[in-house]
PDB file of N, CA and C in Angstrom:
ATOM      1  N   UNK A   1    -171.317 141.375-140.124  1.00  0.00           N
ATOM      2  CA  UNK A   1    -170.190 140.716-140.687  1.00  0.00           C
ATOM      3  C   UNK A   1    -169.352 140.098-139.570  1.00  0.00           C
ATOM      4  N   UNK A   2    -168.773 138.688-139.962  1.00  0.00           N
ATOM      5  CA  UNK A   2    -168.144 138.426-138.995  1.00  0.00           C
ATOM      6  C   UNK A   2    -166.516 138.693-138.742  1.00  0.00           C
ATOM      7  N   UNK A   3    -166.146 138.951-137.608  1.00  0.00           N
ATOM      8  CA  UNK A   3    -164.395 139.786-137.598  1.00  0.00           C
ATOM      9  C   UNK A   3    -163.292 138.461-137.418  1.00  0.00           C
ATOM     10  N   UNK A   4    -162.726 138.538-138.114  1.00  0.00           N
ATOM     11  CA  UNK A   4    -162.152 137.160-137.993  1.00  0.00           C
ATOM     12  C   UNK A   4    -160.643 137.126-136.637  1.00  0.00           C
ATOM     13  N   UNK A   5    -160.123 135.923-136.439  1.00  0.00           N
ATOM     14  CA  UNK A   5    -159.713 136.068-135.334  1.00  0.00           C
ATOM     15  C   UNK A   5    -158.052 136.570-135.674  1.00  0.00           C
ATOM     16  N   UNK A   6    -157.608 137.658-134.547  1.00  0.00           N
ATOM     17  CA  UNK A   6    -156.519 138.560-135.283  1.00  0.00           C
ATOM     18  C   UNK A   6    -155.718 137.302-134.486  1.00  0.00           C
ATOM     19  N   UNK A   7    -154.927 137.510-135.607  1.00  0.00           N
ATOM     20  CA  UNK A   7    -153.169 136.989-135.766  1.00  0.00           C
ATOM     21  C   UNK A   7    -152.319 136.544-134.363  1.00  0.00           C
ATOM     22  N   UNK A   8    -152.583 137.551-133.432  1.00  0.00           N
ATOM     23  CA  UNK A   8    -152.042 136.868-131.739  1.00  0.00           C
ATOM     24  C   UNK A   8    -153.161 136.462-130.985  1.00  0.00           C
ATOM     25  N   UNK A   9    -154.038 136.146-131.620  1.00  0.00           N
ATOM     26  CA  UNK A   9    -155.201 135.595-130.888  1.00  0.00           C
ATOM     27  C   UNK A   9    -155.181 134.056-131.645  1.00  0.00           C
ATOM     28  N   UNK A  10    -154.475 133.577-132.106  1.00  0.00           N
ATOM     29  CA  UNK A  10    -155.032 132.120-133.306  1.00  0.00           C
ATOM     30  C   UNK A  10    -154.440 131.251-132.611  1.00  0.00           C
ATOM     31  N   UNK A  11    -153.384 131.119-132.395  1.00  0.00           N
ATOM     32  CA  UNK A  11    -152.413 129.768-131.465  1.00  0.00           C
ATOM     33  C   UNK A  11    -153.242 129.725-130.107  1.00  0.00           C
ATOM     34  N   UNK A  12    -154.068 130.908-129.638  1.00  0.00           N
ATOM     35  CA  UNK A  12    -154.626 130.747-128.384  1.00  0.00           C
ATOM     36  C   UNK A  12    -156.056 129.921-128.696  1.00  0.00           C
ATOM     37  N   UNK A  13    -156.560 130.779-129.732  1.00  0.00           N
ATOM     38  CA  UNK A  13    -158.153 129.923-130.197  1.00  0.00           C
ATOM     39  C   UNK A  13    -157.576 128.678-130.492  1.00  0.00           C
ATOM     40  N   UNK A  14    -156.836 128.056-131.118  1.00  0.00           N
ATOM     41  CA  UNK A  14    -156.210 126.784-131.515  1.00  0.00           C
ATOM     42  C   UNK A  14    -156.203 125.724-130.522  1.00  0.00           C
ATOM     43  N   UNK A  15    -155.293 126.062-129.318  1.00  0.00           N
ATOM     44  CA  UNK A  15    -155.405 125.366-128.508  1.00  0.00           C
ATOM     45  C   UNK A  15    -156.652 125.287-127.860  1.00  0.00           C
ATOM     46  N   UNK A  16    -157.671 126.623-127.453  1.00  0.00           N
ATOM     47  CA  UNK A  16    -158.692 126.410-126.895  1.00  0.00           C
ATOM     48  C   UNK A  16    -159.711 125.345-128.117  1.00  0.00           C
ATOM     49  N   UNK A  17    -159.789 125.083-129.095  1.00  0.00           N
ATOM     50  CA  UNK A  17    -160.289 124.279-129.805  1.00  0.00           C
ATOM     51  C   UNK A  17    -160.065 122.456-129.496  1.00  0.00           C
ATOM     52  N   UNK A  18    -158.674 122.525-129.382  1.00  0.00           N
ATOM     53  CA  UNK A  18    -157.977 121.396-129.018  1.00  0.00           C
ATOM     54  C   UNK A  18    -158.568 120.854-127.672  1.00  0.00           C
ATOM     55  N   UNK A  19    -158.713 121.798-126.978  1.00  0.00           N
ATOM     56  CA  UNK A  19    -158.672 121.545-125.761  1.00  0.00           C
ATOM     57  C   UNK A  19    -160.463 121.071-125.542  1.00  0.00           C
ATOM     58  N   UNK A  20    -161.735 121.900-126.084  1.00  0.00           N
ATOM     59  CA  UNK A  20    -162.352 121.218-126.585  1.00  0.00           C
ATOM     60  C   UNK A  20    -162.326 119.761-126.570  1.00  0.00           C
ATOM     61  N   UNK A  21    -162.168 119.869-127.651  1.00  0.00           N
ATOM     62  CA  UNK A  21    -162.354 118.113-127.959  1.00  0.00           C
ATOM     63  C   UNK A  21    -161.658 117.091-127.369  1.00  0.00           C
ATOM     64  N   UNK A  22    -160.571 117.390-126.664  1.00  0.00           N
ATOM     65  CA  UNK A  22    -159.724 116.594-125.934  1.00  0.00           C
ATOM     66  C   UNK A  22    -161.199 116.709-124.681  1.00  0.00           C
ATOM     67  N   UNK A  23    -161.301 117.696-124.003  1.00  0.00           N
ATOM     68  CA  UNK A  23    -161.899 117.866-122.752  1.00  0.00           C
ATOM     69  C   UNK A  23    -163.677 117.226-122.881  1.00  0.00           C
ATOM     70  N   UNK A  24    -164.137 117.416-123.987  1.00  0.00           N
ATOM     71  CA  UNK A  24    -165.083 116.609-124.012  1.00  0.00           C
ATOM     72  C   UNK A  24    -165.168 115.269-124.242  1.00  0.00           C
ATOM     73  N   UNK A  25    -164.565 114.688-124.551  1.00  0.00           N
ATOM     74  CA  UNK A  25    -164.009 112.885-124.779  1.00  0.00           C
ATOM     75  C   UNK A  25    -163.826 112.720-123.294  1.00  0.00           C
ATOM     76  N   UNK A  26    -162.762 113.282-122.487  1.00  0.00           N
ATOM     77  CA  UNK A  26    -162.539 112.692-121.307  1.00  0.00           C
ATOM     78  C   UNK A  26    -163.827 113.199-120.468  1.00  0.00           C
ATOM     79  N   UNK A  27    -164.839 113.504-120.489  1.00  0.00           N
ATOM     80  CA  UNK A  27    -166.291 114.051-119.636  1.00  0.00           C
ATOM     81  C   UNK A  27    -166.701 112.702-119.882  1.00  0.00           C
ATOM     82  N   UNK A  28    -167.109 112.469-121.047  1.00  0.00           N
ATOM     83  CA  UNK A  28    -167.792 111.492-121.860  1.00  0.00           C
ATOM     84  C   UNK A  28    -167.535 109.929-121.235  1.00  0.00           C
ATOM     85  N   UNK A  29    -166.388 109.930-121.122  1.00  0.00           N
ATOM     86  CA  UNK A  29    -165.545 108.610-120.550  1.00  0.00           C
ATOM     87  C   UNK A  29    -165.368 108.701-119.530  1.00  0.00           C
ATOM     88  N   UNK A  30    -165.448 109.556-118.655  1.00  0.00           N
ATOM     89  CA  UNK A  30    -165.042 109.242-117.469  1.00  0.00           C
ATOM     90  C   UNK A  30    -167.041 108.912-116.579  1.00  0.00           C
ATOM     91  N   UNK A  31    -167.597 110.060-117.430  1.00  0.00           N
ATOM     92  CA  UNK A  31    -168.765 109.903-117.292  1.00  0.00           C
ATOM     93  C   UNK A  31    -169.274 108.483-117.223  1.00  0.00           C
ATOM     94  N   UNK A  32    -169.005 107.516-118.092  1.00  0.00           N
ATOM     95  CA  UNK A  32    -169.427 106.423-118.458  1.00  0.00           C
ATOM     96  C   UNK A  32    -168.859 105.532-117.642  1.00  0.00           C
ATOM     97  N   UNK A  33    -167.468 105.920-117.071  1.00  0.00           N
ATOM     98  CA  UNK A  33    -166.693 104.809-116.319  1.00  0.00           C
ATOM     99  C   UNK A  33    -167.414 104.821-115.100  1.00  0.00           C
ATOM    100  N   UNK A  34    -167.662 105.911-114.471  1.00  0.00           N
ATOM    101  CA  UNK A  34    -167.932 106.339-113.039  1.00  0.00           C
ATOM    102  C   UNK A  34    -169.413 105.531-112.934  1.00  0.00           C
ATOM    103  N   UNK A  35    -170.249 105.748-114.142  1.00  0.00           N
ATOM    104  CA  UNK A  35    -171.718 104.951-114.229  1.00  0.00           C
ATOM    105  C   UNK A  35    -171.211 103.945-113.720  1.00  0.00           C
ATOM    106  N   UNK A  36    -170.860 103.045-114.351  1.00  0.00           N
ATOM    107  CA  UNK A  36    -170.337 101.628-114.806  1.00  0.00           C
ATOM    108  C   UNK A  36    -169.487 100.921-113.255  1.00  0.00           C
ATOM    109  N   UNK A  37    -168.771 101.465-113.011  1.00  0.00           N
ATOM    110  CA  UNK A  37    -167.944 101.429-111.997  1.00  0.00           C
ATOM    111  C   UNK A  37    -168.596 101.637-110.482  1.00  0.00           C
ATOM    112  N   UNK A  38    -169.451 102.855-110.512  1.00  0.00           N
ATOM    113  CA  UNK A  38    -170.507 103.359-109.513  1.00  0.00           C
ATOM    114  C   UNK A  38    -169.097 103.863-108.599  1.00  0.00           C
ATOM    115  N   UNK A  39    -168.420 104.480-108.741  1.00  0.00           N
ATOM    116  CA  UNK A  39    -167.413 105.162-108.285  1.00  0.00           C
ATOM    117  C   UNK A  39    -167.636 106.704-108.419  1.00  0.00           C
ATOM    118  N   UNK A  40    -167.810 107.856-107.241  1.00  0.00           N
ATOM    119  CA  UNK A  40    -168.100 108.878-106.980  1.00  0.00           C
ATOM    120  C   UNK A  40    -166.873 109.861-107.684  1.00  0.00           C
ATOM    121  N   UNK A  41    -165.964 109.066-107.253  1.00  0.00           N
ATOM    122  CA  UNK A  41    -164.579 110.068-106.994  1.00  0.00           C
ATOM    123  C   UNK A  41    -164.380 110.532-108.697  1.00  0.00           C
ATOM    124  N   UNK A  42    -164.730 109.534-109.527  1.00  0.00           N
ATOM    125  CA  UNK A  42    -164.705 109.453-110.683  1.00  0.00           C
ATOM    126  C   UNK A  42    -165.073 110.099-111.298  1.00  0.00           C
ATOM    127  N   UNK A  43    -166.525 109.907-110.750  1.00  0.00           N
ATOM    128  CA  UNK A  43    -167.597 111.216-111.201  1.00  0.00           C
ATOM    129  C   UNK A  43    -167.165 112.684-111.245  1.00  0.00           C
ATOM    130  N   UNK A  44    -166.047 113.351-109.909  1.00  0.00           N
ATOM    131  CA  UNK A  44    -166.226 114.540-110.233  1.00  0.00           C
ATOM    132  C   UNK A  44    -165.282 114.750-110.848  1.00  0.00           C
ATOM    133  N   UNK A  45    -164.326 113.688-111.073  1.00  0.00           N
ATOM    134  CA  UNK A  45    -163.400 113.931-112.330  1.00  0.00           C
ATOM    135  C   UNK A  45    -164.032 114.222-113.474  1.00  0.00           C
ATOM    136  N   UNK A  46    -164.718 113.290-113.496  1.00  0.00           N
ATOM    137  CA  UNK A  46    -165.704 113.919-114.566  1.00  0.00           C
ATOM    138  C   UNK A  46    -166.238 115.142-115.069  1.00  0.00           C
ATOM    139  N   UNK A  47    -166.976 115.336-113.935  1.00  0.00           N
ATOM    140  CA  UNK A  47    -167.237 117.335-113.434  1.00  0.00           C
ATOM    141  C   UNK A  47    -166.023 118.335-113.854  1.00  0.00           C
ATOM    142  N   UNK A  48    -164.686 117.901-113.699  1.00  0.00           N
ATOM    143  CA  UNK A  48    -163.740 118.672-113.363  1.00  0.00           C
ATOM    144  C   UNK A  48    -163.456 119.056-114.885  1.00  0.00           C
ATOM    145  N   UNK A  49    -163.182 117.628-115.625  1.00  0.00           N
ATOM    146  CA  UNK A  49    -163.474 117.729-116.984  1.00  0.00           C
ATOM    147  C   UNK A  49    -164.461 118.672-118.246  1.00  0.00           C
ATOM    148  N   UNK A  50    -165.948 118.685-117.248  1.00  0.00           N
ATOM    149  CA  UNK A  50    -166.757 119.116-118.153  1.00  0.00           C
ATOM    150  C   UNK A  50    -166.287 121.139-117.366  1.00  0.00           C
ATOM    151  N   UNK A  51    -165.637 121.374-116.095  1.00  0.00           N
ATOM    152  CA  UNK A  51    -165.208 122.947-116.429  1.00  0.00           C
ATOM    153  C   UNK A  51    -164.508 123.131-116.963  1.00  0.00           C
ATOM    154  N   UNK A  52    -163.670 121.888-117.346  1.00  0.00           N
ATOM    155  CA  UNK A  52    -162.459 122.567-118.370  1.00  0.00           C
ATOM    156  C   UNK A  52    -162.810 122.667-119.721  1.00  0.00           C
ATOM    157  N   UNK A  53    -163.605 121.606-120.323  1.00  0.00           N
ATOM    158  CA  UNK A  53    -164.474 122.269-121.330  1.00  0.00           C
ATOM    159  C   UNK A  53    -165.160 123.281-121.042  1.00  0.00           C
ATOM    160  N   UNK A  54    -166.247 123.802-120.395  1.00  0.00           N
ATOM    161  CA  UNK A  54    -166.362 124.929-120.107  1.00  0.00           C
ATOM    162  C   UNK A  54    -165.693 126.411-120.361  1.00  0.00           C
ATOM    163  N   UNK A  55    -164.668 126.259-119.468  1.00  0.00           N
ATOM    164  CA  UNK A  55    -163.322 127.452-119.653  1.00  0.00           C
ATOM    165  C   UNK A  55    -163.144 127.220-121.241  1.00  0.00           C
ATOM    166  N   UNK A  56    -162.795 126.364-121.647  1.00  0.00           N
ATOM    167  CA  UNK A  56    -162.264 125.883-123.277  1.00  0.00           C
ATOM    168  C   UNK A  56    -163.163 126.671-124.288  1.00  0.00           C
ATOM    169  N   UNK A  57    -164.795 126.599-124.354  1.00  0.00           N
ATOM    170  CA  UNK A  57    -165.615 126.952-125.177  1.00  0.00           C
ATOM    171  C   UNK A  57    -165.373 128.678-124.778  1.00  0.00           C
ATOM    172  N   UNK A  58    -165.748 129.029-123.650  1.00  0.00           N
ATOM    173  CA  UNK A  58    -166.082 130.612-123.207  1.00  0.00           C
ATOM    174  C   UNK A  58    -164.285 131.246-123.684  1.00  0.00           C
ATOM    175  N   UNK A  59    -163.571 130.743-124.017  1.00  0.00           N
ATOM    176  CA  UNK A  59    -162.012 131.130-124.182  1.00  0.00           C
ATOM    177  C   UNK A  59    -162.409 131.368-125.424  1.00  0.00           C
ATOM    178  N   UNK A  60    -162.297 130.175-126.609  1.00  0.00           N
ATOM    179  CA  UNK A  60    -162.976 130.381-127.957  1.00  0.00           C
ATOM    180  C   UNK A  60    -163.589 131.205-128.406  1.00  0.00           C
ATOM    181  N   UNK A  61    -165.277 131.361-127.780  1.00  0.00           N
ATOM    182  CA  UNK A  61    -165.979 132.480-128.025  1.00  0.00           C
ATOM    183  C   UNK A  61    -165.112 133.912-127.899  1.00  0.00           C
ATOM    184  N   UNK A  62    -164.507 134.065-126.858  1.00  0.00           N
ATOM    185  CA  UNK A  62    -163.675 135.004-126.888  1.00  0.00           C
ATOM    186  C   UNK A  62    -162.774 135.549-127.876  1.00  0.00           C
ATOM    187  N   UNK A  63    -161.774 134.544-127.959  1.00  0.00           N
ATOM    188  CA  UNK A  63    -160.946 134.745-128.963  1.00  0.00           C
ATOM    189  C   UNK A  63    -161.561 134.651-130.567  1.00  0.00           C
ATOM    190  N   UNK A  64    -162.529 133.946-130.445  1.00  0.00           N
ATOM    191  CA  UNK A  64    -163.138 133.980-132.069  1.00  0.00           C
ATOM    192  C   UNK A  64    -164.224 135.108-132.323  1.00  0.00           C
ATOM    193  N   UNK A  65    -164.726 136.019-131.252  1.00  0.00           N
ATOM    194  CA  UNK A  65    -165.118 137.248-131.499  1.00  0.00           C
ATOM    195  C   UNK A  65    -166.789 136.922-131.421  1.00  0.00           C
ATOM    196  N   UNK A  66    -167.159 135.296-130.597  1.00  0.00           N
ATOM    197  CA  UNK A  66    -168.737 135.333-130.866  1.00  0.00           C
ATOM    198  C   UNK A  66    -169.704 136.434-130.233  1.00  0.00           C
ATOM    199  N   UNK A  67    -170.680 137.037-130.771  1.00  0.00           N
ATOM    200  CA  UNK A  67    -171.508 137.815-130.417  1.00  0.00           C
ATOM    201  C   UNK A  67    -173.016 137.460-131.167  1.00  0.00           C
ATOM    202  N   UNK A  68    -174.175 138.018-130.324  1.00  0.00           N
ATOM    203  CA  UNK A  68    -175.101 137.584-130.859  1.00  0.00           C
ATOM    204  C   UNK A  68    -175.867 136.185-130.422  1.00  0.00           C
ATOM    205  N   UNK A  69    -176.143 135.690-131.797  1.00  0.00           N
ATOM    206  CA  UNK A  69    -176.935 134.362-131.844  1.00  0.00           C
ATOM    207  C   UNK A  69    -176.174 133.449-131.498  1.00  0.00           C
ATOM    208  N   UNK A  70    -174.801 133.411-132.383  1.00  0.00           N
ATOM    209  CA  UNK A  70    -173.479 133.027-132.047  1.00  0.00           C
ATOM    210  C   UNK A  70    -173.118 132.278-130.230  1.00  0.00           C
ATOM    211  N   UNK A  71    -173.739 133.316-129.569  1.00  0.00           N
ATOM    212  CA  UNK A  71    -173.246 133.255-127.672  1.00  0.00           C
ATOM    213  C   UNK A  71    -174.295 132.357-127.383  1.00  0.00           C
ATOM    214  N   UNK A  72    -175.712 132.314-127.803  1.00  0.00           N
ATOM    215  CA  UNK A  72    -176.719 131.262-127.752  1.00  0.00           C
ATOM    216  C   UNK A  72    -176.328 129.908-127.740  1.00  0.00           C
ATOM    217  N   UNK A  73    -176.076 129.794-129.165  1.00  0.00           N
ATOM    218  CA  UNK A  73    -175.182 128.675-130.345  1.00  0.00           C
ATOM    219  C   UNK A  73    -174.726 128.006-129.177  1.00  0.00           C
ATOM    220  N   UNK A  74    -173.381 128.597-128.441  1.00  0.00           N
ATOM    221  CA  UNK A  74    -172.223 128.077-127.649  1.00  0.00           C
ATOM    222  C   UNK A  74    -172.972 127.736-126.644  1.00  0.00           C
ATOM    223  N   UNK A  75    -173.633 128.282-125.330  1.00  0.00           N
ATOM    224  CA  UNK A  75    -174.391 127.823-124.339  1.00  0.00           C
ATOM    225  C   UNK A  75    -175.283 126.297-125.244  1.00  0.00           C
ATOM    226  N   UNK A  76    -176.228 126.469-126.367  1.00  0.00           N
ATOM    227  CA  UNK A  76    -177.044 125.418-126.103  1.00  0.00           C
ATOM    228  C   UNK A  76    -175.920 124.139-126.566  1.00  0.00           C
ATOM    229  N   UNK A  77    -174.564 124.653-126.900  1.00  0.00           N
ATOM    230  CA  UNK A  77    -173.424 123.352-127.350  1.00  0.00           C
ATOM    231  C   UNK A  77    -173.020 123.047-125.903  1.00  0.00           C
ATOM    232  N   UNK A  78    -172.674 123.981-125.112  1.00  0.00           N
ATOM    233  CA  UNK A  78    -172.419 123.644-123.732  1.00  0.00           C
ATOM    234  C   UNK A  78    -173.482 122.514-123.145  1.00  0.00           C
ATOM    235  N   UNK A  79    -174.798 122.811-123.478  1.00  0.00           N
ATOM    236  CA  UNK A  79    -176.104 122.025-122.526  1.00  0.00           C
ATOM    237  C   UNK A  79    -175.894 120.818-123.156  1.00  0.00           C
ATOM    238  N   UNK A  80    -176.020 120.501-124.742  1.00  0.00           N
ATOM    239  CA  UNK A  80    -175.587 119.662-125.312  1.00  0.00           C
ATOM    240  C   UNK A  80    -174.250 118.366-124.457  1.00  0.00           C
ATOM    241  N   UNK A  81    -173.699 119.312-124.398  1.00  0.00           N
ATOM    242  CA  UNK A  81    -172.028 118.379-124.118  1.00  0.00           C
ATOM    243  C   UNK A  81    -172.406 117.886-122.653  1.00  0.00           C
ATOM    244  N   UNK A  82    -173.228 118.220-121.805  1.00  0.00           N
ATOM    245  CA  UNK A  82    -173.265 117.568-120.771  1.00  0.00           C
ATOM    246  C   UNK A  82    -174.782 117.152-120.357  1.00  0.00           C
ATOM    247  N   UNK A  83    -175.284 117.243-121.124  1.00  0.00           N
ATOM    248  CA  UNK A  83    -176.713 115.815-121.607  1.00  0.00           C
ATOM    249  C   UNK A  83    -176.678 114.933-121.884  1.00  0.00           C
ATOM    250  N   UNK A  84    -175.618 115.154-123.666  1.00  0.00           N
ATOM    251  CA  UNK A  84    -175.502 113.983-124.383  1.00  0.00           C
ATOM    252  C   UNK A  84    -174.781 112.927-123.631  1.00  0.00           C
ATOM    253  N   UNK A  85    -173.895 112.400-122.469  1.00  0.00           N
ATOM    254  CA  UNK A  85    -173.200 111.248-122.034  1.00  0.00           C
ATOM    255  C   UNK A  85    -174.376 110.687-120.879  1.00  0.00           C
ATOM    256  N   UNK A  86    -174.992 111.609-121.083  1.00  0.00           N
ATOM    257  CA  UNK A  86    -175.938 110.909-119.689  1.00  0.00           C
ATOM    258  C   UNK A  86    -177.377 110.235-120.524  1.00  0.00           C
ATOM    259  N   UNK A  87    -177.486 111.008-121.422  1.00  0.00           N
ATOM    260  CA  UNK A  87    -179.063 110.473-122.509  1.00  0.00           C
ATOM    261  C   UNK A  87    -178.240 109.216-123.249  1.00  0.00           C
ATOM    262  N   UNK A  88    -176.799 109.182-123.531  1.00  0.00           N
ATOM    263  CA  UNK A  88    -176.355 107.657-124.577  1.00  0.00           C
ATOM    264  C   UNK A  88    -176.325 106.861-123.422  1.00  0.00           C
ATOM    265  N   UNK A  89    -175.996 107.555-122.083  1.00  0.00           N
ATOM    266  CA  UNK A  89    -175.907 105.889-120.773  1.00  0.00           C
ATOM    267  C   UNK A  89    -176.898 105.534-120.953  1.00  0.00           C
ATOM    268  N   UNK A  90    -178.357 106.096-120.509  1.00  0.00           N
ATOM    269  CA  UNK A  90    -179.539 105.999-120.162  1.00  0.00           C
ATOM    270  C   UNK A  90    -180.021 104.607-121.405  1.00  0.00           C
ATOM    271  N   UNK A  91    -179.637 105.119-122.585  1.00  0.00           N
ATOM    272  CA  UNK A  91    -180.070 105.082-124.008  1.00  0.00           C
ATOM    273  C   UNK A  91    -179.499 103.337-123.942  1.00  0.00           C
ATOM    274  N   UNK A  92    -178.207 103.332-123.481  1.00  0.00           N
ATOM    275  CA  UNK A  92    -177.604 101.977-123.650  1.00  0.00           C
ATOM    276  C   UNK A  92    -178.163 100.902-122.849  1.00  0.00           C
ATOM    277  N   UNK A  93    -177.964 101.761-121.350  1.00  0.00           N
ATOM    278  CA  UNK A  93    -178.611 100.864-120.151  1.00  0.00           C
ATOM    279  C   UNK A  93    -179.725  99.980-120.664  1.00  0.00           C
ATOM    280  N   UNK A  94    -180.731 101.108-121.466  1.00  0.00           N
ATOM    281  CA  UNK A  94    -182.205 100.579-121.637  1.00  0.00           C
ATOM    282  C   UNK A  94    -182.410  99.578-122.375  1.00  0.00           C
ATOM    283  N   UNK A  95    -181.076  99.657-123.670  1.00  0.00           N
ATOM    284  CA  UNK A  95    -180.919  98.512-124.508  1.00  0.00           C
ATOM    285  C   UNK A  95    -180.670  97.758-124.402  1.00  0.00           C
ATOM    286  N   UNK A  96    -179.265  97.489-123.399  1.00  0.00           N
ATOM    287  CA  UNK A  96    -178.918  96.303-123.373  1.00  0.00           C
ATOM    288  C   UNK A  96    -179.064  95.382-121.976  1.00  0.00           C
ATOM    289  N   UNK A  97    -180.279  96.055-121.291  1.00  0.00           N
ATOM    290  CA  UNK A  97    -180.972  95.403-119.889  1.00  0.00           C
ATOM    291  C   UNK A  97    -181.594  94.773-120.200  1.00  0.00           C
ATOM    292  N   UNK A  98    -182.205  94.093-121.003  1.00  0.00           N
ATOM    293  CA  UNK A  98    -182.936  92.822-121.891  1.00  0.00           C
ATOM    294  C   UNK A  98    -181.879  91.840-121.810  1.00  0.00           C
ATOM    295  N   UNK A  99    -180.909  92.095-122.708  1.00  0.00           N
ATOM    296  CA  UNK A  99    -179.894  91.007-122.873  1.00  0.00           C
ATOM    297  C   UNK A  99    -178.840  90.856-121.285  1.00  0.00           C
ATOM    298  N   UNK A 100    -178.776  91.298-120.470  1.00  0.00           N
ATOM    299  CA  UNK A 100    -178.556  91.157-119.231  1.00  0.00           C
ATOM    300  C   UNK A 100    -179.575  90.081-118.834  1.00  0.00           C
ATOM    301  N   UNK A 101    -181.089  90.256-118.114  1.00  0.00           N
ATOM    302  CA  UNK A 101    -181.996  89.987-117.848  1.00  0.00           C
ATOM    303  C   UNK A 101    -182.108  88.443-118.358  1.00  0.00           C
ATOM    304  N   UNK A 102    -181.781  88.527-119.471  1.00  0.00           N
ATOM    305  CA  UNK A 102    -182.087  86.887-120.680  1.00  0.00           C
ATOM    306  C   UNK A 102    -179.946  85.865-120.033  1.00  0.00           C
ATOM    307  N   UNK A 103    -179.445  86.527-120.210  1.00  0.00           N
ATOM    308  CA  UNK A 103    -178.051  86.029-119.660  1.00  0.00           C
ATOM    309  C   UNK A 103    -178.334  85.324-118.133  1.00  0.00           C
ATOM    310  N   UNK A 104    -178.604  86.565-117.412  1.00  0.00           N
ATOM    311  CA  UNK A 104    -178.976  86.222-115.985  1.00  0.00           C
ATOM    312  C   UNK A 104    -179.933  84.866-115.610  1.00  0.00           C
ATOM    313  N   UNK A 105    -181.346  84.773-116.480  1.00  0.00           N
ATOM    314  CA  UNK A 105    -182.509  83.855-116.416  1.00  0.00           C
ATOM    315  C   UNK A 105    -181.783  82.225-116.641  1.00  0.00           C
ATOM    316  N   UNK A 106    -180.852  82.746-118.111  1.00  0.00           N
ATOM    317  CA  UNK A 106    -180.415  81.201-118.379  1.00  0.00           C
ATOM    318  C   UNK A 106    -179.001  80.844-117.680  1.00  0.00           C
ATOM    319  N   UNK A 107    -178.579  81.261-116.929  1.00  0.00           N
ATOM    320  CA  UNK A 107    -177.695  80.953-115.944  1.00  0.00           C
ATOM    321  C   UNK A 107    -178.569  80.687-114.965  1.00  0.00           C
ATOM    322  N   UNK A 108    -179.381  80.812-114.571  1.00  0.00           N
ATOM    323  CA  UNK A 108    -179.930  80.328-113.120  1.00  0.00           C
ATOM    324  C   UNK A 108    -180.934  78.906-113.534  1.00  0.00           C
ATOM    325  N   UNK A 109    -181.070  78.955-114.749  1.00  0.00           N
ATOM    326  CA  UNK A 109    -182.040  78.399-115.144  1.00  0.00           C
ATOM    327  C   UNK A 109    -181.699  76.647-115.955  1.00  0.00           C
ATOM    328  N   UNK A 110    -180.088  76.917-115.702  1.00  0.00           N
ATOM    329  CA  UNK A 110    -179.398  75.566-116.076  1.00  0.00           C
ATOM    330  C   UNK A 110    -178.497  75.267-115.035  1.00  0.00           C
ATOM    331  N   UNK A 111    -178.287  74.322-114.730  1.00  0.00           N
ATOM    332  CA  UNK A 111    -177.572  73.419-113.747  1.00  0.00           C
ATOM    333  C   UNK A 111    -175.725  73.684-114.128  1.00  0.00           C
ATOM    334  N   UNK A 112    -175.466  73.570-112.887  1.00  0.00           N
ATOM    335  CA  UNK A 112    -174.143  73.906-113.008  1.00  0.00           C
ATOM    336  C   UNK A 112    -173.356  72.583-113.776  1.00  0.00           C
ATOM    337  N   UNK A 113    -172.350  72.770-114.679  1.00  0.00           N
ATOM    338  CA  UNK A 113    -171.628  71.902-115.035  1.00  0.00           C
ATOM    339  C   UNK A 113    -170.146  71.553-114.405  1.00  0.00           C
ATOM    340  N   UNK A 114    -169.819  72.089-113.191  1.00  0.00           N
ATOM    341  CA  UNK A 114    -168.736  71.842-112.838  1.00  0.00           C
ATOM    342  C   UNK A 114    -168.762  70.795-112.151  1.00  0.00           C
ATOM    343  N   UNK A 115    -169.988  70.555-111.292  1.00  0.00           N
ATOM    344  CA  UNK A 115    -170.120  69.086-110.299  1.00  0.00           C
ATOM    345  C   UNK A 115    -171.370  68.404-111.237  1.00  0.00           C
ATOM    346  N   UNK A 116    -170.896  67.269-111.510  1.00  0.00           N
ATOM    347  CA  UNK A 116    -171.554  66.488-111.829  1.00  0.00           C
ATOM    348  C   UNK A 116    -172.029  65.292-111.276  1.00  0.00           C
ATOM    349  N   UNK A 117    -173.392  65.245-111.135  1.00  0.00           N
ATOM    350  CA  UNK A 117    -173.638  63.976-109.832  1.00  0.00           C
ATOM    351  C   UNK A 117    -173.538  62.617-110.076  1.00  0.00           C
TER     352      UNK A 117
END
């Protein structure tokens, strides 16, 4: 049976919930900026982000009493949360490097219109 979370433990799970989803959005984005940008520093903001999710989930489990299959659950959501921004870059890159590639060809591939001879 599961024990539900006592009464001075709820404003704490609350925020650790909050904090969650706040803390995984900014992984996600900063993740993506730092790609994009090719900026390091960014990156471990990034990092810094995904321990504070980290701390955030293992707080939760705590306060929400997970045990069991439950503690699994949370780790493979953890592996999850810091796969998924790197498999949607990968995922995008792959998509939209065609339409880069085709942009790039017909710009080189037409004459400039600013000087006209």
């Amino acid at each position: 049976m599961i024990r539900p979370v006592e009464l001075h433990d709820f404003l704490l799970s609350f925020f650790a919930s909050a904090s969650i989803i706040v803390s995984g959005a900014c992984y996600a984005l900063l993740f993506a900026w730092a790609r994009l940008a090719g900026r390091r520093a960014v990156l471990a903001w990034a990092y810094a982000a995904y321990a504070l999710l980290a701390a955030s989930v293992w707080l939760l489990a705590e306060t929400a009493h997970f045990e069991g299959y439950w503690r699994v659950l949370t780790g493979a959501m953890l592996a999850g949360y810091f796969v998924a921004p790197r498999a949607v870059f990968r995922l995008c890159s792959a998509t939209h490097a065609a339409e880069h590639d085709e942009q790039t060809r017909s710009a080189i591939s037409r004459p400039s219109q600013e000087n006209p001879p």
